[in-house]
PDB file of N, CA and C in Angstrom:
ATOM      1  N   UNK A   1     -24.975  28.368 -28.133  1.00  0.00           N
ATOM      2  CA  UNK A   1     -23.779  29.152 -28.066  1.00  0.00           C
ATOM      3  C   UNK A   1     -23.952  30.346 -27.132  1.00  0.00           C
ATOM      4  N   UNK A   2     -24.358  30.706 -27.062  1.00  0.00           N
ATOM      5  CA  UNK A   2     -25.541  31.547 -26.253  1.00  0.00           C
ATOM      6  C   UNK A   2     -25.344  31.485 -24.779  1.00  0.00           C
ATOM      7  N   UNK A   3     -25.482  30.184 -24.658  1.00  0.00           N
ATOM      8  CA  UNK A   3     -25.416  29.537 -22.843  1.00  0.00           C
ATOM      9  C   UNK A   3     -23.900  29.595 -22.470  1.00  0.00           C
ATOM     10  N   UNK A   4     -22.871  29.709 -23.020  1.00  0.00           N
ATOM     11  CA  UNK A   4     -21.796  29.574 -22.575  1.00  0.00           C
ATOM     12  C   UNK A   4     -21.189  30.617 -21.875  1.00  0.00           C
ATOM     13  N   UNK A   5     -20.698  30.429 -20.940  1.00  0.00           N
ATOM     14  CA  UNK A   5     -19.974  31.625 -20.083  1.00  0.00           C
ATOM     15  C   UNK A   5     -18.698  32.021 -20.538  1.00  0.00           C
ATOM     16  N   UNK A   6     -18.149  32.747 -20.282  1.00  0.00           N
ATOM     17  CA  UNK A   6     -16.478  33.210 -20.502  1.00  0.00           C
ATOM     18  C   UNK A   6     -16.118  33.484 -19.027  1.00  0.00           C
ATOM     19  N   UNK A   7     -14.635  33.001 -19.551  1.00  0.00           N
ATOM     20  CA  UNK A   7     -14.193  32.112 -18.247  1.00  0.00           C
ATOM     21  C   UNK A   7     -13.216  33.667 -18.175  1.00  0.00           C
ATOM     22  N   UNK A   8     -13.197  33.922 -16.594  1.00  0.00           N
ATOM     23  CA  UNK A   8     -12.791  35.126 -15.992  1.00  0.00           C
ATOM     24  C   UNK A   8     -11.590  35.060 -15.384  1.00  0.00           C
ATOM     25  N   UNK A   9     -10.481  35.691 -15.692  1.00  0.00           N
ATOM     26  CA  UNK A   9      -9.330  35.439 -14.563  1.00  0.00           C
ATOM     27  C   UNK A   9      -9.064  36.258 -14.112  1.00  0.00           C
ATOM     28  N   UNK A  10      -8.336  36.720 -12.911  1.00  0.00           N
ATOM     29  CA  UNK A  10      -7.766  37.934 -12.137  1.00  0.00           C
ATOM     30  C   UNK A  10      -6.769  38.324 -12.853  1.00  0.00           C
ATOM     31  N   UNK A  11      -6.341  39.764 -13.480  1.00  0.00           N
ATOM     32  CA  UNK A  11      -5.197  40.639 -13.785  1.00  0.00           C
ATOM     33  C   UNK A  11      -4.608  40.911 -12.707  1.00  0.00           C
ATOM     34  N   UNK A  12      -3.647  41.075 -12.111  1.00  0.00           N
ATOM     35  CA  UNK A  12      -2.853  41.811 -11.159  1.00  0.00           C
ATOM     36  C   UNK A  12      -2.314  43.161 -11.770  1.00  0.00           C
ATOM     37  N   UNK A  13      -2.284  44.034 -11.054  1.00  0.00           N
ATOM     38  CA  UNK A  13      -1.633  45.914 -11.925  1.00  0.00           C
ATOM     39  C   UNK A  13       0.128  45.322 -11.831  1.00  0.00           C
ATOM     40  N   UNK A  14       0.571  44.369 -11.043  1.00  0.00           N
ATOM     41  CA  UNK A  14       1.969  44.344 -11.344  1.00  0.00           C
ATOM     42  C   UNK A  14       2.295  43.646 -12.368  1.00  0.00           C
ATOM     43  N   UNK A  15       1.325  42.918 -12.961  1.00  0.00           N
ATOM     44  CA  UNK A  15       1.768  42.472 -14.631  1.00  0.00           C
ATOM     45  C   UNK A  15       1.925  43.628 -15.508  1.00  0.00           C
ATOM     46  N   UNK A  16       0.930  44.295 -15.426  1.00  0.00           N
ATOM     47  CA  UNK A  16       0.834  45.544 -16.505  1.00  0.00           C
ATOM     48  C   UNK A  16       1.526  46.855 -16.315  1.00  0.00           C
ATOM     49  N   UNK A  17       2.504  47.013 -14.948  1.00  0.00           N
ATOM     50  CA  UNK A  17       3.488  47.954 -14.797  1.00  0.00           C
ATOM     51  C   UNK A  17       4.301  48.071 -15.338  1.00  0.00           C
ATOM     52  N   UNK A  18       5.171  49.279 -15.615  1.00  0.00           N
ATOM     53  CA  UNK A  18       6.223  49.131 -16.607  1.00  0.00           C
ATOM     54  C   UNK A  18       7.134  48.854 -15.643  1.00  0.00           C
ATOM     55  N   UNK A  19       9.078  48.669 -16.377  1.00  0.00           N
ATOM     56  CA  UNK A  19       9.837  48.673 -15.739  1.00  0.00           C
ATOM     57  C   UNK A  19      10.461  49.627 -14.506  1.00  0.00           C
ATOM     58  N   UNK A  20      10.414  50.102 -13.210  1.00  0.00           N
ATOM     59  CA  UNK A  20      10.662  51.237 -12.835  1.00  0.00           C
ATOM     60  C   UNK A  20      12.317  51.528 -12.341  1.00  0.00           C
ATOM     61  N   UNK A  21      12.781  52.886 -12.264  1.00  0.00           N
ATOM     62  CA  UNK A  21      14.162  52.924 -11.849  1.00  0.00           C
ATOM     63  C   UNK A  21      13.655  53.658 -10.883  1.00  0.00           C
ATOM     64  N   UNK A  22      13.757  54.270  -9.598  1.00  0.00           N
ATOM     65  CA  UNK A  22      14.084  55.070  -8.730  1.00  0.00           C
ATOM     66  C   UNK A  22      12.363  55.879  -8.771  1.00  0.00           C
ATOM     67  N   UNK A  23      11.343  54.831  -8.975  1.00  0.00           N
ATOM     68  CA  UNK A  23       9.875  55.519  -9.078  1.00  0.00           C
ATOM     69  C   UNK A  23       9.024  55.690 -10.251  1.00  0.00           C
ATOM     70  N   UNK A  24      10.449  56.076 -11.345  1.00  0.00           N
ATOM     71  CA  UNK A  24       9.992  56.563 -12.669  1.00  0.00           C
ATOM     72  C   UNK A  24       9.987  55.010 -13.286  1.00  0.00           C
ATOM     73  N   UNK A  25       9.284  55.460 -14.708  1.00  0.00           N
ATOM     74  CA  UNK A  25       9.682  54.051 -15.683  1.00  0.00           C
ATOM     75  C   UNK A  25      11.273  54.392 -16.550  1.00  0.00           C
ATOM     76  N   UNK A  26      11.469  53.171 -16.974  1.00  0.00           N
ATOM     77  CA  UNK A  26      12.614  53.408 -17.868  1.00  0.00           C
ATOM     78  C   UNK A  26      12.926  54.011 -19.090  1.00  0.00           C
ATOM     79  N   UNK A  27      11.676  54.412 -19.525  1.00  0.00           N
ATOM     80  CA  UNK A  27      11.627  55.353 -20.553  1.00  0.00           C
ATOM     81  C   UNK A  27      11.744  56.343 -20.245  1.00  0.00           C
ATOM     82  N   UNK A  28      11.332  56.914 -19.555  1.00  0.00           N
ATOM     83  CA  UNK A  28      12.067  58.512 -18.568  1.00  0.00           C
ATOM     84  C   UNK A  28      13.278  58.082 -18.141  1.00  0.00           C
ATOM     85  N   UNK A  29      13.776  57.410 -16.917  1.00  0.00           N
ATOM     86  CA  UNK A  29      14.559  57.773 -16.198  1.00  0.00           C
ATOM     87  C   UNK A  29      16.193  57.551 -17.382  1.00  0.00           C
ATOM     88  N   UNK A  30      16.066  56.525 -18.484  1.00  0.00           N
ATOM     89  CA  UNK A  30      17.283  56.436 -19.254  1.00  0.00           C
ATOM     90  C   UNK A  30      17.811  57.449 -19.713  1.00  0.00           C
ATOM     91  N   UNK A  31      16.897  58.574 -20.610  1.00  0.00           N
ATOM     92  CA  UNK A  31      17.144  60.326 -20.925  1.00  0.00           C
ATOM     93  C   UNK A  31      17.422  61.152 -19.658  1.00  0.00           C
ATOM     94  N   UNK A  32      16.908  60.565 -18.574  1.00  0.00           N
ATOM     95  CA  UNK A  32      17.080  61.664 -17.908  1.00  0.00           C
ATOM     96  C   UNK A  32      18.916  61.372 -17.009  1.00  0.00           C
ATOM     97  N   UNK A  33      19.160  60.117 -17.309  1.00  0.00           N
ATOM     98  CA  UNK A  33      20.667  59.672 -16.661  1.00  0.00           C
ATOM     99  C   UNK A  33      21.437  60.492 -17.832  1.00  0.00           C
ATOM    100  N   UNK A  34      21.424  60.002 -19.366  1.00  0.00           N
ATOM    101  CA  UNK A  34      21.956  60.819 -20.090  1.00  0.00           C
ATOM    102  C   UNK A  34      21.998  61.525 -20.133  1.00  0.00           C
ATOM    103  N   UNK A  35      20.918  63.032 -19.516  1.00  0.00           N
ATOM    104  CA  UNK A  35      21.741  64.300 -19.261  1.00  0.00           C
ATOM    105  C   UNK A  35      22.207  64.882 -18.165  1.00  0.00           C
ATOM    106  N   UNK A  36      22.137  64.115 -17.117  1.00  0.00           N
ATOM    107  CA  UNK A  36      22.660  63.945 -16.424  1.00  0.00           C
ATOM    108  C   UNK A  36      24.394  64.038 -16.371  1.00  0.00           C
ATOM    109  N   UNK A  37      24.876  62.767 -17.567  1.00  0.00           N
ATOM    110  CA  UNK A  37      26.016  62.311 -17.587  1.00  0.00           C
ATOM    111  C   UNK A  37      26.645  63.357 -18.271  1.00  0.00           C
ATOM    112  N   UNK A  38      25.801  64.121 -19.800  1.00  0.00           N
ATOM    113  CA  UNK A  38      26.553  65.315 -20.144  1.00  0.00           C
ATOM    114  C   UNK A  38      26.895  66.265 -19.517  1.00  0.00           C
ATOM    115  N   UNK A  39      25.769  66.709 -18.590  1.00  0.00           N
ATOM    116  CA  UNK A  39      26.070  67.759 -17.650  1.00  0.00           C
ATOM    117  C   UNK A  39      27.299  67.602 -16.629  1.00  0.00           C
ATOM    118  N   UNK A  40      27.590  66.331 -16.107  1.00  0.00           N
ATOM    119  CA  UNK A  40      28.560  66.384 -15.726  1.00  0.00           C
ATOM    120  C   UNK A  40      30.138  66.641 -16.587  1.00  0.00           C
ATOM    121  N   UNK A  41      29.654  65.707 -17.809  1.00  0.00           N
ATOM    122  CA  UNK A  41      30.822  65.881 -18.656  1.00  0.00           C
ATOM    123  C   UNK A  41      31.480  67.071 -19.573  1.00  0.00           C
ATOM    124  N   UNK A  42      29.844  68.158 -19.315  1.00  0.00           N
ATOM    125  CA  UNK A  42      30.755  69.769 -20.050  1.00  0.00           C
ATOM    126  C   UNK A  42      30.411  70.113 -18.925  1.00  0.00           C
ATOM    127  N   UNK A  43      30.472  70.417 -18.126  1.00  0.00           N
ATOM    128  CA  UNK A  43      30.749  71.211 -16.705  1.00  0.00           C
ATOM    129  C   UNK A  43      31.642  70.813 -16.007  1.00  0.00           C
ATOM    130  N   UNK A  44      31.654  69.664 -15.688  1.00  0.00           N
ATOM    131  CA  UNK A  44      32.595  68.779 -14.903  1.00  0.00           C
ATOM    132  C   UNK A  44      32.627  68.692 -13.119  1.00  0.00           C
ATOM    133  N   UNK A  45      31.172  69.088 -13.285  1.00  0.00           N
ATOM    134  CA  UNK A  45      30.845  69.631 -11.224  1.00  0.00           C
ATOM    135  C   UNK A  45      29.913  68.558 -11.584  1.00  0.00           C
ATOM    136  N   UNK A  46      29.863  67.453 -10.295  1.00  0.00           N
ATOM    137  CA  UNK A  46      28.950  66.267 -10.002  1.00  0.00           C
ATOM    138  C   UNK A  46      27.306  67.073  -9.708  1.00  0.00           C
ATOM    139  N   UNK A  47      27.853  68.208  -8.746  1.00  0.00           N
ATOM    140  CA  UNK A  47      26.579  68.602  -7.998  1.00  0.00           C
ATOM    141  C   UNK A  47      25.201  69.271  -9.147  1.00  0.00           C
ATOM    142  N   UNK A  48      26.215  69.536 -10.200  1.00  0.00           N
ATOM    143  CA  UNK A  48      25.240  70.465 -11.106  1.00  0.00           C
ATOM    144  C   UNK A  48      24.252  68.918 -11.910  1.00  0.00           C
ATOM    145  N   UNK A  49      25.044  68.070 -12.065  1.00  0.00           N
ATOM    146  CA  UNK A  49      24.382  66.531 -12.481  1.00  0.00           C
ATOM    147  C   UNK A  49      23.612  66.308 -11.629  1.00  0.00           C
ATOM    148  N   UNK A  50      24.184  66.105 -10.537  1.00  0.00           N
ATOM    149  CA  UNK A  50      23.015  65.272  -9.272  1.00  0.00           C
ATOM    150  C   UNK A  50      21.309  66.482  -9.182  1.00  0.00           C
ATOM    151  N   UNK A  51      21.718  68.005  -9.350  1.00  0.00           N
ATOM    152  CA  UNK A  51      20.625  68.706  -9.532  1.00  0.00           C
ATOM    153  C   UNK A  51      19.936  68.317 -10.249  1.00  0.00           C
ATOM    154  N   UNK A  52      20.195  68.785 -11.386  1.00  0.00           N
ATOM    155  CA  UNK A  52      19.615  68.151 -12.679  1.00  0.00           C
ATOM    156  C   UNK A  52      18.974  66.613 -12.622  1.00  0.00           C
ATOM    157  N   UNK A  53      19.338  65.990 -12.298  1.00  0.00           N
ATOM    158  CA  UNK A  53      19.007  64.699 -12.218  1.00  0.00           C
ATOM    159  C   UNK A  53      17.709  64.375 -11.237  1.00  0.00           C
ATOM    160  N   UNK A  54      17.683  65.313 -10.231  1.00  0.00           N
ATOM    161  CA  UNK A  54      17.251  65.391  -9.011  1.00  0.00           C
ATOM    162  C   UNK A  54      15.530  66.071  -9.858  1.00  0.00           C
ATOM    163  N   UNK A  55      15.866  67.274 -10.289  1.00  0.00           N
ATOM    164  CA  UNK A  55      14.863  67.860 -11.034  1.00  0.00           C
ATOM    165  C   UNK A  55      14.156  67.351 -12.060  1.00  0.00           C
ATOM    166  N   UNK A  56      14.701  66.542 -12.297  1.00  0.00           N
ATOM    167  CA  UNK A  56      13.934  65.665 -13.720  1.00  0.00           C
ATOM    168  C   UNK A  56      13.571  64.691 -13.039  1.00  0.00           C
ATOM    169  N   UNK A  57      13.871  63.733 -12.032  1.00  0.00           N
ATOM    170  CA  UNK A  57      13.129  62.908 -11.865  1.00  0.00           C
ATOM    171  C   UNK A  57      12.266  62.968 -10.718  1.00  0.00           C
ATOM    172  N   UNK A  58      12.115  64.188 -10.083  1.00  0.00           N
ATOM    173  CA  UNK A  58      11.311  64.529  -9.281  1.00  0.00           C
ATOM    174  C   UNK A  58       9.827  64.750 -10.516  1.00  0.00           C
ATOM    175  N   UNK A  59      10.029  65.568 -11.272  1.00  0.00           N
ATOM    176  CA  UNK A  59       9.312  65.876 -12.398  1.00  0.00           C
ATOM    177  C   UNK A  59       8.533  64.743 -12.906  1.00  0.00           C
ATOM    178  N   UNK A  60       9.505  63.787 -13.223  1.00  0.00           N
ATOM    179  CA  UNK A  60       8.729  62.711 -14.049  1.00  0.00           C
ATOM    180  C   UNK A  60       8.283  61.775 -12.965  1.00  0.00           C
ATOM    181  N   UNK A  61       8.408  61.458 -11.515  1.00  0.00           N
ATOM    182  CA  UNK A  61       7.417  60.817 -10.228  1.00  0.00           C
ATOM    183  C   UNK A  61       6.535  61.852 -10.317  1.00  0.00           C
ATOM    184  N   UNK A  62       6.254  62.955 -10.409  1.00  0.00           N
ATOM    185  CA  UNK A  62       4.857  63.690 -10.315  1.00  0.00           C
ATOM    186  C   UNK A  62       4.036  63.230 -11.458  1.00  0.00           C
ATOM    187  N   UNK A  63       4.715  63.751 -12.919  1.00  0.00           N
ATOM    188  CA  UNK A  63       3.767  62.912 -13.822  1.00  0.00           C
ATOM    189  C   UNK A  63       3.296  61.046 -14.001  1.00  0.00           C
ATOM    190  N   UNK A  64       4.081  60.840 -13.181  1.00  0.00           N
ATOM    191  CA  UNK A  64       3.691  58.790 -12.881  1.00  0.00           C
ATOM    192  C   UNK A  64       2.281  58.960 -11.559  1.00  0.00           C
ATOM    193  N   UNK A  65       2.613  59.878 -11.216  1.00  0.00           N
ATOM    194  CA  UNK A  65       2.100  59.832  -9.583  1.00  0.00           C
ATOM    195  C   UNK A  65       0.772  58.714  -9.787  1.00  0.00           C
ATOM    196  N   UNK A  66      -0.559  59.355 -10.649  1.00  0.00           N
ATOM    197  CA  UNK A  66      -1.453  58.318 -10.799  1.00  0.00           C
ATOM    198  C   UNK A  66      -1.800  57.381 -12.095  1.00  0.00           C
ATOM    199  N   UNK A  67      -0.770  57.437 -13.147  1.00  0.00           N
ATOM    200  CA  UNK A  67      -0.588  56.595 -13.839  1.00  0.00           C
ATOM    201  C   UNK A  67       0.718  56.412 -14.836  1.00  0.00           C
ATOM    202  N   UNK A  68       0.955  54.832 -14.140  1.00  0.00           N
ATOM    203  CA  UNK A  68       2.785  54.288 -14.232  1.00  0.00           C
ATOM    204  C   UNK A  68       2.602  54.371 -15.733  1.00  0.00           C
ATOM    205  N   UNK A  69       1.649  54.349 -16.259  1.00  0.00           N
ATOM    206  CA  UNK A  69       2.289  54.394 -18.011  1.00  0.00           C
ATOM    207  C   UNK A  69       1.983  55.678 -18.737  1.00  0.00           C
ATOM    208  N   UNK A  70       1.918  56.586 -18.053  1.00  0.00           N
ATOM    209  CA  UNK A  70       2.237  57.756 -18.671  1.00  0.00           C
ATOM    210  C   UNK A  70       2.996  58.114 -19.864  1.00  0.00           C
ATOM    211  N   UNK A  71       4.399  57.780 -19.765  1.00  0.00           N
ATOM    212  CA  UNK A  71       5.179  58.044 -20.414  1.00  0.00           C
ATOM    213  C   UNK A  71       5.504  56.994 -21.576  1.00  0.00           C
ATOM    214  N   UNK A  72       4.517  56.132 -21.130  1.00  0.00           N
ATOM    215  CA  UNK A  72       4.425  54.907 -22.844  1.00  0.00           C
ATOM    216  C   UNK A  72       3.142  55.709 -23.437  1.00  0.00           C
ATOM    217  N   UNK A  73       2.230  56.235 -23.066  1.00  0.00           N
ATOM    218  CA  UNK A  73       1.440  56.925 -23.553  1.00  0.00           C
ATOM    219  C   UNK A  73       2.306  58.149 -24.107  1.00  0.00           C
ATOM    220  N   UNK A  74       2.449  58.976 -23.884  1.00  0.00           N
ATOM    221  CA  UNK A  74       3.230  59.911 -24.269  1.00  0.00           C
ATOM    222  C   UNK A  74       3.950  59.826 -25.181  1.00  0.00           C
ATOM    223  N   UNK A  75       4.800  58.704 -25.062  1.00  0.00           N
ATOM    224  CA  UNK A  75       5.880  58.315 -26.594  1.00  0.00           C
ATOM    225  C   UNK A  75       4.740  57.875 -27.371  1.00  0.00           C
ATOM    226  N   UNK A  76       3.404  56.968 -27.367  1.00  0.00           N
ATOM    227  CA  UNK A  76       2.865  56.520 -28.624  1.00  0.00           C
ATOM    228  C   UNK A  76       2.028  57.763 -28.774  1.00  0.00           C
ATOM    229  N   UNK A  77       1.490  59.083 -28.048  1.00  0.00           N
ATOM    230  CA  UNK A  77       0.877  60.141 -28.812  1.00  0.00           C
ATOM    231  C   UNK A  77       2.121  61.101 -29.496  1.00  0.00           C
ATOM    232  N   UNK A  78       3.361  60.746 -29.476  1.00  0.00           N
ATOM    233  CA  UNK A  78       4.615  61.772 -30.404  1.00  0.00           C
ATOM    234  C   UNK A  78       4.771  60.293 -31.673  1.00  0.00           C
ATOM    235  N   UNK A  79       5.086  59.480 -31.294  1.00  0.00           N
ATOM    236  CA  UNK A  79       4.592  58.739 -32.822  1.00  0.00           C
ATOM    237  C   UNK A  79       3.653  58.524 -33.434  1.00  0.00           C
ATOM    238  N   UNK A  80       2.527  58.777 -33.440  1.00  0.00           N
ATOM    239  CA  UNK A  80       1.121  58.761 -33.729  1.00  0.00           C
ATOM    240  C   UNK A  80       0.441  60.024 -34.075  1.00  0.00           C
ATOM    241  N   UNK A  81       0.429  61.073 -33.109  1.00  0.00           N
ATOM    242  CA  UNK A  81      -0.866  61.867 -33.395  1.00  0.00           C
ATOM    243  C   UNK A  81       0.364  63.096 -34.055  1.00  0.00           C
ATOM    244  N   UNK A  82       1.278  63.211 -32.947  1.00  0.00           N
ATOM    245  CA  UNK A  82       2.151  64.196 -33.284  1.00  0.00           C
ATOM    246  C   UNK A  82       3.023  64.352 -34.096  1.00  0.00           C
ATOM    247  N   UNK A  83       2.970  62.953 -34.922  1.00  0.00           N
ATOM    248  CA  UNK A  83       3.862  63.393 -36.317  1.00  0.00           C
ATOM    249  C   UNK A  83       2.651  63.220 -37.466  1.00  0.00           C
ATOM    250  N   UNK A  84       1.798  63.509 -37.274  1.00  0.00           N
ATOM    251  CA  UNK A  84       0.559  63.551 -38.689  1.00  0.00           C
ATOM    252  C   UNK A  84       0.682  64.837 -39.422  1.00  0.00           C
ATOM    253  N   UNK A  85       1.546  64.699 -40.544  1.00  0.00           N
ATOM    254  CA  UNK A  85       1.587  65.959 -40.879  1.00  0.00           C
ATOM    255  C   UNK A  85       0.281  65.744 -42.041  1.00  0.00           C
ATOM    256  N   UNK A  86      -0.945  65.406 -42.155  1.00  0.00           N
ATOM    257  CA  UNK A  86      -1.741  65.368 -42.998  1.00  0.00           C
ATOM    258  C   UNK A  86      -2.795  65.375 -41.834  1.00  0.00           C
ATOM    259  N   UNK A  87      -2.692  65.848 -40.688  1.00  0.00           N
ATOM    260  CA  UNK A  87      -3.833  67.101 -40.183  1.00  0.00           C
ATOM    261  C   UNK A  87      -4.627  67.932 -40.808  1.00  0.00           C
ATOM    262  N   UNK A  88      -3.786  68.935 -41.209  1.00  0.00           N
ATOM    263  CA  UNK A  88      -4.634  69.903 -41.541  1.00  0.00           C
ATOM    264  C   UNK A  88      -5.731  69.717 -42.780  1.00  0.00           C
ATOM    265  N   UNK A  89      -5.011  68.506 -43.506  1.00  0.00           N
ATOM    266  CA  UNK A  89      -5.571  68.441 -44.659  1.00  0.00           C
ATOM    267  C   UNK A  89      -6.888  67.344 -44.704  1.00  0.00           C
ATOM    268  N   UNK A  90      -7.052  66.090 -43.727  1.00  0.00           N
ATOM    269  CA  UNK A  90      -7.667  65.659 -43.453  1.00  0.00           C
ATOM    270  C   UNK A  90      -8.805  65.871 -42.566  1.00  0.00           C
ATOM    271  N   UNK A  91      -7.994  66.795 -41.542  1.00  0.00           N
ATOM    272  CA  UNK A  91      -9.053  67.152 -40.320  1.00  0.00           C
ATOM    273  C   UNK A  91      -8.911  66.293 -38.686  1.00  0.00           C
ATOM    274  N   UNK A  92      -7.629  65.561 -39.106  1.00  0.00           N
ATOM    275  CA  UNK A  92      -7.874  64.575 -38.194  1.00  0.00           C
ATOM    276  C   UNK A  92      -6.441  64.035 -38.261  1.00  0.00           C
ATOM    277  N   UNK A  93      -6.288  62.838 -37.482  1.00  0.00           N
ATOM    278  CA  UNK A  93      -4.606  62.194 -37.657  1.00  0.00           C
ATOM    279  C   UNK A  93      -4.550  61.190 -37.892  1.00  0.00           C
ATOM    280  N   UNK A  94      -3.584  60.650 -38.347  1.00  0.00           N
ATOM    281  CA  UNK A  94      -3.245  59.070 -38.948  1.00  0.00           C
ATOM    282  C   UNK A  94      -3.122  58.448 -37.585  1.00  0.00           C
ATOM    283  N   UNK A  95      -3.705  57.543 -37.346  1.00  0.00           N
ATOM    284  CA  UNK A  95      -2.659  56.277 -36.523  1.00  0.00           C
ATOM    285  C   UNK A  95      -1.831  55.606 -36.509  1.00  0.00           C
ATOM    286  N   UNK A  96      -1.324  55.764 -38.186  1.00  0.00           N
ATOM    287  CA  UNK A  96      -0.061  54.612 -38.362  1.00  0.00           C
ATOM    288  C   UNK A  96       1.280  55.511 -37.890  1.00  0.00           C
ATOM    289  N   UNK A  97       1.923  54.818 -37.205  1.00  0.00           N
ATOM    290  CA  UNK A  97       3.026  55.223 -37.226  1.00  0.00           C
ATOM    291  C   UNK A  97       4.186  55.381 -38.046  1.00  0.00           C
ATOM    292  N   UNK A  98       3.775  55.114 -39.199  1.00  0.00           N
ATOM    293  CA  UNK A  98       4.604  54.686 -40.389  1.00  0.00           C
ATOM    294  C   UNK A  98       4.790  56.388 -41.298  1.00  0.00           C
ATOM    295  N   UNK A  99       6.054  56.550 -42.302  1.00  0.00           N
ATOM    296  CA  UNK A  99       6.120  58.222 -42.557  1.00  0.00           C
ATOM    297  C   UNK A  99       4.316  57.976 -43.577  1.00  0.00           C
ATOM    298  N   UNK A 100       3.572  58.965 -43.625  1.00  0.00           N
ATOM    299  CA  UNK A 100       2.494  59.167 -44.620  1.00  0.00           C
ATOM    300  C   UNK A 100       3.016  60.270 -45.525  1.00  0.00           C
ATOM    301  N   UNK A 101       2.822  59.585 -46.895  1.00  0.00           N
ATOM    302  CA  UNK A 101       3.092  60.306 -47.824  1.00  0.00           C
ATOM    303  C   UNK A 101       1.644  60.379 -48.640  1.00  0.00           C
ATOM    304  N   UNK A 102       1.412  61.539 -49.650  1.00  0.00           N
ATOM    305  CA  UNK A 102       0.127  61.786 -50.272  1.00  0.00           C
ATOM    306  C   UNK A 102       0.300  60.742 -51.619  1.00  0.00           C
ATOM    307  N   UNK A 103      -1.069  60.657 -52.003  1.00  0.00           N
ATOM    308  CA  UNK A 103      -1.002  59.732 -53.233  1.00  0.00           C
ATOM    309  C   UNK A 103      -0.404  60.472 -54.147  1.00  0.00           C
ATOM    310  N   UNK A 104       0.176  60.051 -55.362  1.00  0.00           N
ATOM    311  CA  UNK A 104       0.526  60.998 -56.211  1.00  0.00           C
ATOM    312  C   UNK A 104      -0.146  60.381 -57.844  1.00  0.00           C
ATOM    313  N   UNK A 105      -1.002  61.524 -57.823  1.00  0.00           N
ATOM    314  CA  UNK A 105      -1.988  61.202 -59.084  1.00  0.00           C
ATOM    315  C   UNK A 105      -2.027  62.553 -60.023  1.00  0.00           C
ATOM    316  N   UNK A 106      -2.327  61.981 -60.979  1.00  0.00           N
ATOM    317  CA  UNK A 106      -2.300  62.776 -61.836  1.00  0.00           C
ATOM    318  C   UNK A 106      -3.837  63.465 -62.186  1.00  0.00           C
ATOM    319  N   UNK A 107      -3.566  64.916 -62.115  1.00  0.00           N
ATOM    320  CA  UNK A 107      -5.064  65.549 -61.654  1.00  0.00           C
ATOM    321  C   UNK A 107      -5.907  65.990 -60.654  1.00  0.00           C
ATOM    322  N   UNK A 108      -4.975  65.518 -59.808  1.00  0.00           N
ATOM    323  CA  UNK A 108      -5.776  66.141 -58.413  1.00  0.00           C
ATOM    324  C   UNK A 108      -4.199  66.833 -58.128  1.00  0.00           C
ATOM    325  N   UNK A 109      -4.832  68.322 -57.942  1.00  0.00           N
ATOM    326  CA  UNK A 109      -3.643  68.880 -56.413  1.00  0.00           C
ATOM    327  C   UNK A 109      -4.096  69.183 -55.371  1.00  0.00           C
ATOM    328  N   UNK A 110      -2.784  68.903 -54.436  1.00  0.00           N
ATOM    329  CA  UNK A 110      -3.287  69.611 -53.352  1.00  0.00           C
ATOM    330  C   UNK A 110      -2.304  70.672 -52.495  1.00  0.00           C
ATOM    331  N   UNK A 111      -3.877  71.135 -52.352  1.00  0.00           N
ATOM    332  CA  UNK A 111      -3.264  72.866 -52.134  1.00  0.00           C
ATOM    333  C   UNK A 111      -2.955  73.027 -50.746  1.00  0.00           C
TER     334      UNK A 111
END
């Protein structure tokens, strides 16, 4: 078992890219059309949208600049690390993304 090789194939980086709009991925650029669209819609001036729009996604091509999944990283460290509200008490963070609630036993509190 020992002697057997594992068989190697080429990845290409355009399999593992995300979807992009205008540079960004689609997880940015969808929030950033939506405020976009409000801004036009309580102001009602295109140019103050197209700014705005202009500024955010200039913003979010700088943070892609050397890696396109930035912003899938980013959303799984705000579901993951950044909603652990049993930090302080552990020392550390959950990985589940799921709500964590404490055990509830009788005899232990926690303070």
């Amino acid at each position: 078992m020992d002697d057997e090789k594992l068989r190697e194939e080429t990845l290409f980086l355009a399999v593992t890219r995300p979807t992009m709009w205008l540079g960004v991925p689609i997880e940015a650029s969808l929030p950033i059309a939506l405020a976009a669209c409000l801004t036009l819609i309580i102001t009602g001036n295109p140019l103050y949208a197209f700014a705005l729009a202009g500024a955010f996604l200039a913003i979010a091509r700088l943070i892609v600049r050397h890696d396109a999944n930035a912003f899938r990283l980013l959303w799984l460290w705000t579901m993951t690390k950044a909603r652990c509200r049993n930090r302080g008490w552990w020392g550390g963070s959950s990985y589940s993304p799921l709500p964590v609630d404490g055990a509830k036993r009788r005899g232990f509190a926690h303070g």
